[in-house]
Protein backbone atom coordinates (compact mmCIF):
# COMPACT_ATOMS: atom_id res chain seq x y z
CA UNK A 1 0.00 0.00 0.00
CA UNK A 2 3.24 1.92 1.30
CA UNK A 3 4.68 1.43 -1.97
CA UNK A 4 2.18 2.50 -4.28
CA UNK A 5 1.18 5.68 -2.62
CA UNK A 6 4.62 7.12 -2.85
CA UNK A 7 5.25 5.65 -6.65
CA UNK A 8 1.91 6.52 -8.15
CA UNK A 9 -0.06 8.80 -5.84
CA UNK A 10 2.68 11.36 -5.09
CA UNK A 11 3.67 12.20 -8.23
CA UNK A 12 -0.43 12.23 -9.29
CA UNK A 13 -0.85 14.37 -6.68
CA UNK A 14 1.81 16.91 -7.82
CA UNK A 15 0.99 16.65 -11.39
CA UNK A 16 -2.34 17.76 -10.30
CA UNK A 17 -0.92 20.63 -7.91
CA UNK A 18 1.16 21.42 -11.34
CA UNK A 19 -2.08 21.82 -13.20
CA UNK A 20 -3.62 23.98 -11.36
CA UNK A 21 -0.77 26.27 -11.04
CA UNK A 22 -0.90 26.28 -15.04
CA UNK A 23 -4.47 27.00 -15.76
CA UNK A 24 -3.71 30.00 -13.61
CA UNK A 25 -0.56 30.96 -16.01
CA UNK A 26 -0.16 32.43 -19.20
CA UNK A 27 2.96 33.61 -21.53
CA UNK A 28 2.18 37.25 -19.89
CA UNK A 29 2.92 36.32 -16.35
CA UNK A 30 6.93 35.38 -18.01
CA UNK A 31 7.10 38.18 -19.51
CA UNK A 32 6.66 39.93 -16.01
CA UNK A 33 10.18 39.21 -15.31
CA UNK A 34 11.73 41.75 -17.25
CA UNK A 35 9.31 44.53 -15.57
CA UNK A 36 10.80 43.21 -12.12
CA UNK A 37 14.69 42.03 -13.07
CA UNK A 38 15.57 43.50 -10.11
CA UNK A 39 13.33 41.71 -7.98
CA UNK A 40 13.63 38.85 -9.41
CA UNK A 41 17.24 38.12 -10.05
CA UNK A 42 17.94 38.94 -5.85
CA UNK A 43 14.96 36.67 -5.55
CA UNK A 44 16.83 34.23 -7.70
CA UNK A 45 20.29 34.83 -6.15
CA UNK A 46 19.11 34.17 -2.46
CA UNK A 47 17.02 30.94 -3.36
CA UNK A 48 19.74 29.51 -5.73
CA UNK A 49 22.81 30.38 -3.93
CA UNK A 50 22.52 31.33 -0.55
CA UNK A 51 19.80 28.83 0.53
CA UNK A 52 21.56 25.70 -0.43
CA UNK A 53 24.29 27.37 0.81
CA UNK A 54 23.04 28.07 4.39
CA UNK A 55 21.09 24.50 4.53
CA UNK A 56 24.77 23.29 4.35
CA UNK A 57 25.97 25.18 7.26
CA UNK A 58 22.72 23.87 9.55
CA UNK A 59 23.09 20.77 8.37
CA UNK A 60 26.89 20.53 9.73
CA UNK A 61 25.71 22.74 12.79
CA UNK A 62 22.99 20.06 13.68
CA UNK A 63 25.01 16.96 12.65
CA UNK A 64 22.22 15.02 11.33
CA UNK A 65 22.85 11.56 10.12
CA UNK A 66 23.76 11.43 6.08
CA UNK A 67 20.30 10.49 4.98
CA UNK A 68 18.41 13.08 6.78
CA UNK A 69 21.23 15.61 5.87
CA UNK A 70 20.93 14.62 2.06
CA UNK A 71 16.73 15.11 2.61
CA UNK A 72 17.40 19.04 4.29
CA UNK A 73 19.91 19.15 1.10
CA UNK A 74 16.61 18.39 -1.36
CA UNK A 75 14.44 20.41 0.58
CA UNK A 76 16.72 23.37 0.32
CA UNK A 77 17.17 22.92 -3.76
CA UNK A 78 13.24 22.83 -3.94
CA UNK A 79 11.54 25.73 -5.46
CA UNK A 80 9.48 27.79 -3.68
CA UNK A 81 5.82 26.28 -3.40
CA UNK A 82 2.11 27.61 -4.46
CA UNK A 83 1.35 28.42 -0.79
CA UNK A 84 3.57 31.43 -1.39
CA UNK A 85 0.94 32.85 -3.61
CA UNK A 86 -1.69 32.43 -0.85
CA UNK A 87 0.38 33.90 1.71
CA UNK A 88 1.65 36.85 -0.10
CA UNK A 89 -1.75 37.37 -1.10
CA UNK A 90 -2.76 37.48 2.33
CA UNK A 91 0.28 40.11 3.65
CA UNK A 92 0.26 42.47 0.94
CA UNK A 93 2.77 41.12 -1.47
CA UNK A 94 3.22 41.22 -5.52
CA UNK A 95 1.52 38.00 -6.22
CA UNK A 96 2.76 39.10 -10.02
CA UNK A 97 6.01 38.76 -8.68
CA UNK A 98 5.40 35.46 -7.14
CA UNK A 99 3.77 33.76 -10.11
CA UNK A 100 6.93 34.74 -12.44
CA UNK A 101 9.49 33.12 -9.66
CA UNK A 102 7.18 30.13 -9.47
CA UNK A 103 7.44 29.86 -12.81
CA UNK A 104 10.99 30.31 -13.72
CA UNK A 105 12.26 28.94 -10.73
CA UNK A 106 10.12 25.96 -12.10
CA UNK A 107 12.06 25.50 -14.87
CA UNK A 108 15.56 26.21 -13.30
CA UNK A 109 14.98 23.65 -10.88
CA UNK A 110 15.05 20.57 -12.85
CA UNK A 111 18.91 21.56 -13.84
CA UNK A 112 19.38 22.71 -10.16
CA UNK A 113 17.39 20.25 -8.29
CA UNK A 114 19.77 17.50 -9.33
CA UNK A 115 22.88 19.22 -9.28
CA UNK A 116 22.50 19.92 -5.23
CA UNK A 117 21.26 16.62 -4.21
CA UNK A 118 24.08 14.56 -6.07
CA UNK A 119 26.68 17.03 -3.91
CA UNK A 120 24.72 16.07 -1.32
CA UNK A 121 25.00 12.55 -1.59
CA UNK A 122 28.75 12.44 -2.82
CA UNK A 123 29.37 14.49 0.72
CA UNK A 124 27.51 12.96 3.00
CA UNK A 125 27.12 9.43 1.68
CA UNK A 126 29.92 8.05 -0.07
CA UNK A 127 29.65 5.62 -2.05
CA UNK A 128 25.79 6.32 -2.02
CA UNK A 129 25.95 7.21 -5.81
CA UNK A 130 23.32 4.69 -6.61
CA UNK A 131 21.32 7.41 -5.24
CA UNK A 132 21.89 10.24 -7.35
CA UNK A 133 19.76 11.51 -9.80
CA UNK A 134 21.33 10.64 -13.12
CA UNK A 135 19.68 12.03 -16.66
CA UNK A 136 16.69 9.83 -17.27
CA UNK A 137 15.97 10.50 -13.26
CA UNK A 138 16.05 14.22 -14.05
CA UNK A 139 13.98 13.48 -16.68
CA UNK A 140 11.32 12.45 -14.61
CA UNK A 141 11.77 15.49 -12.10
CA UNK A 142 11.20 17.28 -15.39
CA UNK A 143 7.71 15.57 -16.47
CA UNK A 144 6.13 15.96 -12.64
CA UNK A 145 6.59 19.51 -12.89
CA UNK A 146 6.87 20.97 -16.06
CA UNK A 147 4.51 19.15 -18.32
CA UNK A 148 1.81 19.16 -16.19
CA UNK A 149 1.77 23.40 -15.99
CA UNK A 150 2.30 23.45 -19.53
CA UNK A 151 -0.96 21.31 -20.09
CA UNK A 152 -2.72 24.00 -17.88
CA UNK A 153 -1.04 27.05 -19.93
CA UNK A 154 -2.34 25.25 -23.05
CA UNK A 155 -5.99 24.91 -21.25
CA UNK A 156 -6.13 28.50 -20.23
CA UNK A 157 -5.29 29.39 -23.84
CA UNK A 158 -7.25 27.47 -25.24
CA UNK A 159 -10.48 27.86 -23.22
CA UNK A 160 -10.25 30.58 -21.10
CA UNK A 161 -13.28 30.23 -19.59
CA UNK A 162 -13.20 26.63 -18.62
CA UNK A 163 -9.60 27.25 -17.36
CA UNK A 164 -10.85 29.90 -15.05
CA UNK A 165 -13.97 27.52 -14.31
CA UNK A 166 -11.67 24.77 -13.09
CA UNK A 167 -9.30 26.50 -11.29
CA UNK A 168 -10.48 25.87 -7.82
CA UNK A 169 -11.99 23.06 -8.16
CA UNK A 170 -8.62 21.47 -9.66
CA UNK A 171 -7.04 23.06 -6.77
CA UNK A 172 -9.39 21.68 -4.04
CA UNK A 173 -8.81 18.41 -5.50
CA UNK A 174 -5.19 18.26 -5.16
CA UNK A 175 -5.32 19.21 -1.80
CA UNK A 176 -7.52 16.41 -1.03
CA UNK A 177 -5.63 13.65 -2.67
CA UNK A 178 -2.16 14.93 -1.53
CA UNK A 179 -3.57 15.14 1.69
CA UNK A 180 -4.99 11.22 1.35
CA UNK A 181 -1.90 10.06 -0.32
CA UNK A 182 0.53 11.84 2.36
CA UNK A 183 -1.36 10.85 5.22
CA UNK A 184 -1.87 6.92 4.14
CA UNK A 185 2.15 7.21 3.40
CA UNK A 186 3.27 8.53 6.90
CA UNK A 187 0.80 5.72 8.18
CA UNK A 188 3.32 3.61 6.62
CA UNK A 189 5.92 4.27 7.78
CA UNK A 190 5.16 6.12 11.37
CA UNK A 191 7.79 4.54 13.04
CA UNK A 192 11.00 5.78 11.15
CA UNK A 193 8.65 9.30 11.02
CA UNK A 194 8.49 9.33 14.91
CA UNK A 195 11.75 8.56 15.75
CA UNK A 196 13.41 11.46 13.72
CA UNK A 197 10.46 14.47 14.39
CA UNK A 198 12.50 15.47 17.30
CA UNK A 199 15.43 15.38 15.76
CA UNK A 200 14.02 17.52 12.51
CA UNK A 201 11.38 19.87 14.32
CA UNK A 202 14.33 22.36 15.30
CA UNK A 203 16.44 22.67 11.93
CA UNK A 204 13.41 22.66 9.67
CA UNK A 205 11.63 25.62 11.53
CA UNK A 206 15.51 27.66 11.86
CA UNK A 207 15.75 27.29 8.18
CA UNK A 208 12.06 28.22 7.11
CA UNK A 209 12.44 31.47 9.69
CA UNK A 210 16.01 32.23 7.67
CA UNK A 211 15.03 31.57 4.67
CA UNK A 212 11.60 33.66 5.23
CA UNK A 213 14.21 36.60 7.23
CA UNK A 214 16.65 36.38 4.01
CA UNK A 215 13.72 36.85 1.41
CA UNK A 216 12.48 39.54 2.65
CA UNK A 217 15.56 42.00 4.60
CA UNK A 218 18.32 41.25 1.39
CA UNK A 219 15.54 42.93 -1.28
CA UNK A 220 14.60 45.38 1.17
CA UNK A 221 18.40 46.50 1.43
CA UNK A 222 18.74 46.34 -2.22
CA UNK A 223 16.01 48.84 -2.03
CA UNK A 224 13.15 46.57 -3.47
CA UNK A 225 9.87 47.85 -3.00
CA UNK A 226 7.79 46.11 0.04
CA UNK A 227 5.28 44.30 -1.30
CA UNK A 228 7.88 42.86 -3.80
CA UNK A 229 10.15 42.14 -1.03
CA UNK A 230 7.05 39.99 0.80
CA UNK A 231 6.46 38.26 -2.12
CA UNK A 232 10.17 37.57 -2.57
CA UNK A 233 10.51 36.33 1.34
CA UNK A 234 7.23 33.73 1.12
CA UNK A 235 8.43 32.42 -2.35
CA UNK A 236 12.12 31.79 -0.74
CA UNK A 237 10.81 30.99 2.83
CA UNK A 238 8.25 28.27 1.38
CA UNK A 239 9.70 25.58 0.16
CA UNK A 240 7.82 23.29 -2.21
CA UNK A 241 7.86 20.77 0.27
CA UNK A 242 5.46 18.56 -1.95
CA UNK A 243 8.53 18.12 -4.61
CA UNK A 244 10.99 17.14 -1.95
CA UNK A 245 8.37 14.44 -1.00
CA UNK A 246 7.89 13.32 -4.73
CA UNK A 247 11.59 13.60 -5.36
CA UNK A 248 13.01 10.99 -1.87
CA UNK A 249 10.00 8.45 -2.41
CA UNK A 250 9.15 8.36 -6.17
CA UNK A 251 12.82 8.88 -7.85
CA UNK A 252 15.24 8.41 -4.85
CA UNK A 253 12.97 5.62 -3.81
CA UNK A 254 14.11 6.42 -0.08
CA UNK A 255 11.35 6.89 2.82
CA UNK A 256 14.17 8.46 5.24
CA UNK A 257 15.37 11.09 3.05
CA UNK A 258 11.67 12.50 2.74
CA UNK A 259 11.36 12.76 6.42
CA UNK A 260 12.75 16.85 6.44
CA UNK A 261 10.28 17.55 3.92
CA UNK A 262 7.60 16.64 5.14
CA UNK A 263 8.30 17.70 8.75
CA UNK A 264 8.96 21.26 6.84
CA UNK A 265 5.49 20.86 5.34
CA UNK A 266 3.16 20.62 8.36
CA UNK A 267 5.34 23.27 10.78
CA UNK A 268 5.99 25.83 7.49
CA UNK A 269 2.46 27.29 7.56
CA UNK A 270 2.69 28.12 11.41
CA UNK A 271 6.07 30.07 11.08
CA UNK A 272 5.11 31.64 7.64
CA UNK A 273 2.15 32.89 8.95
CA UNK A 274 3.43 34.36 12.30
CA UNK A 275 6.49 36.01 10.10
CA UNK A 276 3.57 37.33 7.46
CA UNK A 277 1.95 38.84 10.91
CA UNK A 278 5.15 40.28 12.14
CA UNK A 279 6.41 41.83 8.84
CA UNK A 280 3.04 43.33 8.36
CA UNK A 281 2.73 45.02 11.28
CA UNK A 282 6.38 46.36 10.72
CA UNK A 283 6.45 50.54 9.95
CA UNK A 284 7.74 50.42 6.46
CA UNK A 285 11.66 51.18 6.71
CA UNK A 286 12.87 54.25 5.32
CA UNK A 287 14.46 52.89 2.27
CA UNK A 288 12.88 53.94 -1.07
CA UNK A 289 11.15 51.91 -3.37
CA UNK A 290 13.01 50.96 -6.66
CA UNK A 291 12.55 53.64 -9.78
């Protein structure tokens, strides 16, 4: 049962997640990255470089045991999820801005994605390599998350109407079966899930609150404007937790190695939200908006 939740269900689930996020995309929302290259190529920088780069660093600090350390790893080299879009929604932030580093950082991901985790694994498990995501394993990263947005792009374009009809149904739908399929697959395997919560509960909320802290304060000091500098620290600070999921059970085919994820996933929308509250109720900083 285990088994074919995690190899069929997760990656239906996603594909369905992916769908949704496409019927809610068109060629437009792309070309909003050249209105906001500023915005977007900090954005970019922080979830890219220093993210993977910092995960690293609490990863050593926390010494967690190779597995779990290659799962934080694939956590951190996850693109930011479609709860940032809710939750920048709901604090004031350029949900323009989000959609375009959904999107892109959609696509840069499945070169990314694999780079990171095979580092991972060649540091922290040697002589794991059977592990690593070689290229018809990347391919399959790929399909789950591209081609199921660009059947949703074609959808919207196609039939507008019906696009915008489905949209929340589509997206009700995923979150019902993801819930389902994630629920009957931690039922699964509780035990290994149990006896590494304590263990993950403290890095997974540090990174999530410096990953939020680092999406929002670096634009702000590069003089981004606010609400692009919310939308910037909830598309950075949310991991796409669902991915990292997909990615350790369905390609990596390990149980263990999902565990960070989808510890990040439940405690994410607790800390998100109180950070949303908190920079919200912040006066604006004195730092002018960009021309």
């Amino acid at each position: 049962m285990g088994s074919a939740l995690t190899t069929i269900g997760l990656p239906v689930a996603l594909g369905i997640i992916m769908l949704g996020l496409g019927l809610s995309l068109t060629l437009r929302d792309f070309a909003r990255i050249a209105k906001h290259p500023k915005a977007v190529i900090i954005a970019l920088a922080c979830q890219l470089i220093l993210l993977p780069a910092l995960c690293f660093g609490l990863v050593l600090l926390f010494q967690l045991p190779p597995v779990l350390a290659v799962g934080m790893m694939l956590l951190a080299a996850s693109p930011g999820g479609t709860t940032a879009n809710l939750y920048s929604h709901l604090f004031g932030g350029d949900i323009a801005l989000n959609i375009s580093l959904t999107a892109i950082n959609s696509v840069i991901s499945v070169v990314t994605l694999p780079f990171i985790v095979n580092f991972a694994i060649g540091y922290f498990e040697p002589g794991g390599g059977q592990l690593g995501i070689d290229f018809v394993e990347a391919l399959k990263v790929f399909a789950i998350v591209l081609i199921p947005v660009a059947i949703g792009m074609l959808v919207r374009w196609w039939k507008p109407a019906f696009a915008k009809a489905m949209d929340k149904p589509v997206r009700i739908a995923s979150i019902i079966i993801l819930v389902i399929v994630i629920a009957g697959a931690v039922v699964a395997n509780l035990t290994p899930l149990m006896e590494n919560i304590a263990a993950l509960a403290g890095i997974t909320v540090l990174f999530c609150v410096l990953s939020l802290t680092i999406g929002f304060f670096i634009p702000r000091l590069s003089r981004v404007s606010k609400p692009q500098s919310i939308a910037s620290s909830f598309e950075i600070g949310i991991h796409n937790a669902t991915l990292a999921i997909v990615i350790a059970q369905s390609v990596l085919d390990n149980f263990e190695m999902s565990l960070p994820g989808a510890v990040y996933g439940v405690l994410m929308f607790f800390v998100a939200a109180a950070f949303g509250f908190l920079i919200r109720s912040r006066k604006p900083a004195q730092v002018p908006a960009a021309a």
